[in-house]
Protein backbone atom coordinates (compact mmCIF):
# COMPACT_ATOMS: atom_id res chain seq x y z
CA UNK A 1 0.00 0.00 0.00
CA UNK A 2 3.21 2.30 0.53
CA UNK A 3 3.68 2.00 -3.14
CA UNK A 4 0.71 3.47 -4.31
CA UNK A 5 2.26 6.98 -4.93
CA UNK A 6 5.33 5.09 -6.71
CA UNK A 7 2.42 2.95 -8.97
CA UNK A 8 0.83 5.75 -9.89
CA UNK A 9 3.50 7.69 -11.05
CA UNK A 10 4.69 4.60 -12.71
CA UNK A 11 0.57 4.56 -14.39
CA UNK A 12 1.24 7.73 -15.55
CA UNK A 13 4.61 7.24 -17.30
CA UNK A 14 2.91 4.04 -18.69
CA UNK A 15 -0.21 6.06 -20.04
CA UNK A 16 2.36 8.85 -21.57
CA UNK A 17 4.40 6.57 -23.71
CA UNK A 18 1.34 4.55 -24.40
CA UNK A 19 -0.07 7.56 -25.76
CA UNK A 20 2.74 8.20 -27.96
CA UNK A 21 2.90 4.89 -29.49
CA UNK A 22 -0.75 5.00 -30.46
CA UNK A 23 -0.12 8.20 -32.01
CA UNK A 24 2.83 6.66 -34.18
CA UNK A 25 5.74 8.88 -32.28
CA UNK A 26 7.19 6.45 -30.40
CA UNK A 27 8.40 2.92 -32.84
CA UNK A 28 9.16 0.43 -29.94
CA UNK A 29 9.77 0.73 -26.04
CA UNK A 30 10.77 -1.22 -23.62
CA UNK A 31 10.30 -0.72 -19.77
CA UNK A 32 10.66 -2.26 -16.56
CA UNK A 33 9.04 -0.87 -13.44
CA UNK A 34 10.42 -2.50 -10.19
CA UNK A 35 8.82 -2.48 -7.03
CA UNK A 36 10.16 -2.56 -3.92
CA UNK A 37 9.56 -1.19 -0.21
CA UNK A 38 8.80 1.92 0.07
CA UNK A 39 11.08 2.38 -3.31
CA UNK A 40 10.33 2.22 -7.19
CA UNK A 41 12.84 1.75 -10.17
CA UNK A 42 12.21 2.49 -13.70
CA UNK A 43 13.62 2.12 -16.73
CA UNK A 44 13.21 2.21 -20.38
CA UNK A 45 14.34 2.46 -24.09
CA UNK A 46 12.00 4.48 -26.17
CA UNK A 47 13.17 4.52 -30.27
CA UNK A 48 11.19 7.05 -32.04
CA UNK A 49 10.01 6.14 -35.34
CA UNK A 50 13.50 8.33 -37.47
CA UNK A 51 15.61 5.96 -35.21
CA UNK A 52 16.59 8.08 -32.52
CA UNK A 53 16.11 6.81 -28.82
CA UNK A 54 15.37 7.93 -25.44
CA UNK A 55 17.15 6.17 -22.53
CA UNK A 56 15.76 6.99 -19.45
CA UNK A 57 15.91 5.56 -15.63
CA UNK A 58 13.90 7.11 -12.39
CA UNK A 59 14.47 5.99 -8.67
CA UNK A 60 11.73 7.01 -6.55
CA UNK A 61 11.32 6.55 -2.53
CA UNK A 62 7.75 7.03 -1.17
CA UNK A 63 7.89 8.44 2.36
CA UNK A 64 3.97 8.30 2.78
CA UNK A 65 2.85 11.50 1.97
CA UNK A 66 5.23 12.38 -0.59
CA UNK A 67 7.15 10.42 -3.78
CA UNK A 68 10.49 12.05 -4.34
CA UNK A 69 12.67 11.31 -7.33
CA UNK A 70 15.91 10.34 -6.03
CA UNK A 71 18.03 9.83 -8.93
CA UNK A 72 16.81 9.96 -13.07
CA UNK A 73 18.28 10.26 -16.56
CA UNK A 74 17.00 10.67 -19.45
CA UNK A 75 19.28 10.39 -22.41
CA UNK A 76 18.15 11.39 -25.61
CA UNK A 77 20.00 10.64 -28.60
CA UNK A 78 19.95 10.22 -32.73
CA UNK A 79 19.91 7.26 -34.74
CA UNK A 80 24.18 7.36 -35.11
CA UNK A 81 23.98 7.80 -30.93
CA UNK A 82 25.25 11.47 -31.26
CA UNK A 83 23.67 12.95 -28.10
CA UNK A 84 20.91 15.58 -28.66
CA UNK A 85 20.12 16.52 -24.93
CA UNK A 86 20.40 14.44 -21.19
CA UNK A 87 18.07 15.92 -18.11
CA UNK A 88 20.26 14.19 -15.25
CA UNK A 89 20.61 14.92 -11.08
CA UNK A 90 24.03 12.99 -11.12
CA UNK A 91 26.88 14.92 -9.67
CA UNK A 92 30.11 15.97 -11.04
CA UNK A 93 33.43 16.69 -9.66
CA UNK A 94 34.28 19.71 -10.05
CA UNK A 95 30.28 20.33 -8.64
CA UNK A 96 28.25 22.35 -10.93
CA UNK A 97 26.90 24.60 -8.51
CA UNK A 98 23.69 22.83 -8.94
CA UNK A 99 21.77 19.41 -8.76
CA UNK A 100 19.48 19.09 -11.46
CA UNK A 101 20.83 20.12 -15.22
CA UNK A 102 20.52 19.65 -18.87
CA UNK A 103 23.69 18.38 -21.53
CA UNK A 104 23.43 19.48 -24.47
CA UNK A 105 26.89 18.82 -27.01
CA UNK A 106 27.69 22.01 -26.20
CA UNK A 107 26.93 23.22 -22.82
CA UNK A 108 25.54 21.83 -19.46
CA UNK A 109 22.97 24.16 -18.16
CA UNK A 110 20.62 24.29 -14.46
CA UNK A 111 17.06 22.65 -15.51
CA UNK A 112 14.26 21.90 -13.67
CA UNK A 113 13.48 18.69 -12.35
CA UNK A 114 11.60 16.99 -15.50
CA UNK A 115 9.17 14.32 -15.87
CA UNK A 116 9.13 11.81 -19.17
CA UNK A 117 6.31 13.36 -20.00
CA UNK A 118 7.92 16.99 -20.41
CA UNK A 119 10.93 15.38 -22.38
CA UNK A 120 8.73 13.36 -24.21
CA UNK A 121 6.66 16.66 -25.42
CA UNK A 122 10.27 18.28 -25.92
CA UNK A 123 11.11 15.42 -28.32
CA UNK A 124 7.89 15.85 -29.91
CA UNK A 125 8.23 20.06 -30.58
CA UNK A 126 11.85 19.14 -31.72
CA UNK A 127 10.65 16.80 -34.33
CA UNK A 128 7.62 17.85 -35.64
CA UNK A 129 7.34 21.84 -37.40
């Protein structure tokens, strides 16, 4: 029952990349959600339908009244696996001078803290005029 926050995030990811598939975005995916106390693992490979691929992982830890992401990536890439952009909370050494950021080939910028769905729906504007 501690897991219900962690399942229904986990629904909604589902229901988002579901979505996308039905609407002929997203080619193949695989996930995995994992369950455990008090604790929920995901992770995926989403290949769009030119080739390119999202790789993406979330650890979440339900503390009763709140889910918080403790860890996530989500690696998006083209077809030759040049990367186009990463959302990640890893840290780096030197330390950025903040937690959660964005790679891009060029740069690695302070982001928000994103959900698939907003990188999803980034993939999507950057793709389609």
């Amino acid at each position: 029952q501690s897991n219900m926050s962690i399942r229904s995030v986990f629904d909604d990811i589902d229901r988002c990349i579901e979505a996308y598939k039905l609407s002929g975005f997203i080619a193949e995916s695989q996930v995995t959600f994992d369950f455990r106390v008090n604790t929920g693992f995901v992770r995926g490979t989403l290949t769009f339908t030119d080739g390119a691929q999202l790789h993406f992982r979330e650890f979440l830890a339900d503390s009763g009244d709140t889910t918080e992401k403790l860890d996530y990536s989500y690696h998006y890439q083209m077809a030759d696996a040049s990367l186009v952009f990463r959302y990640d909370n890893a840290n780096h050494r030197p330390s950025l001078g903040f937690v959660n950021h964005k790679h891009t080939p060029e740069v690695i910028i302070a982001a928000s803290q994103v959900s698939p769905q907003e990188v999803l729906d980034e993939i999507y504007h950057l793709l389609t005029p």
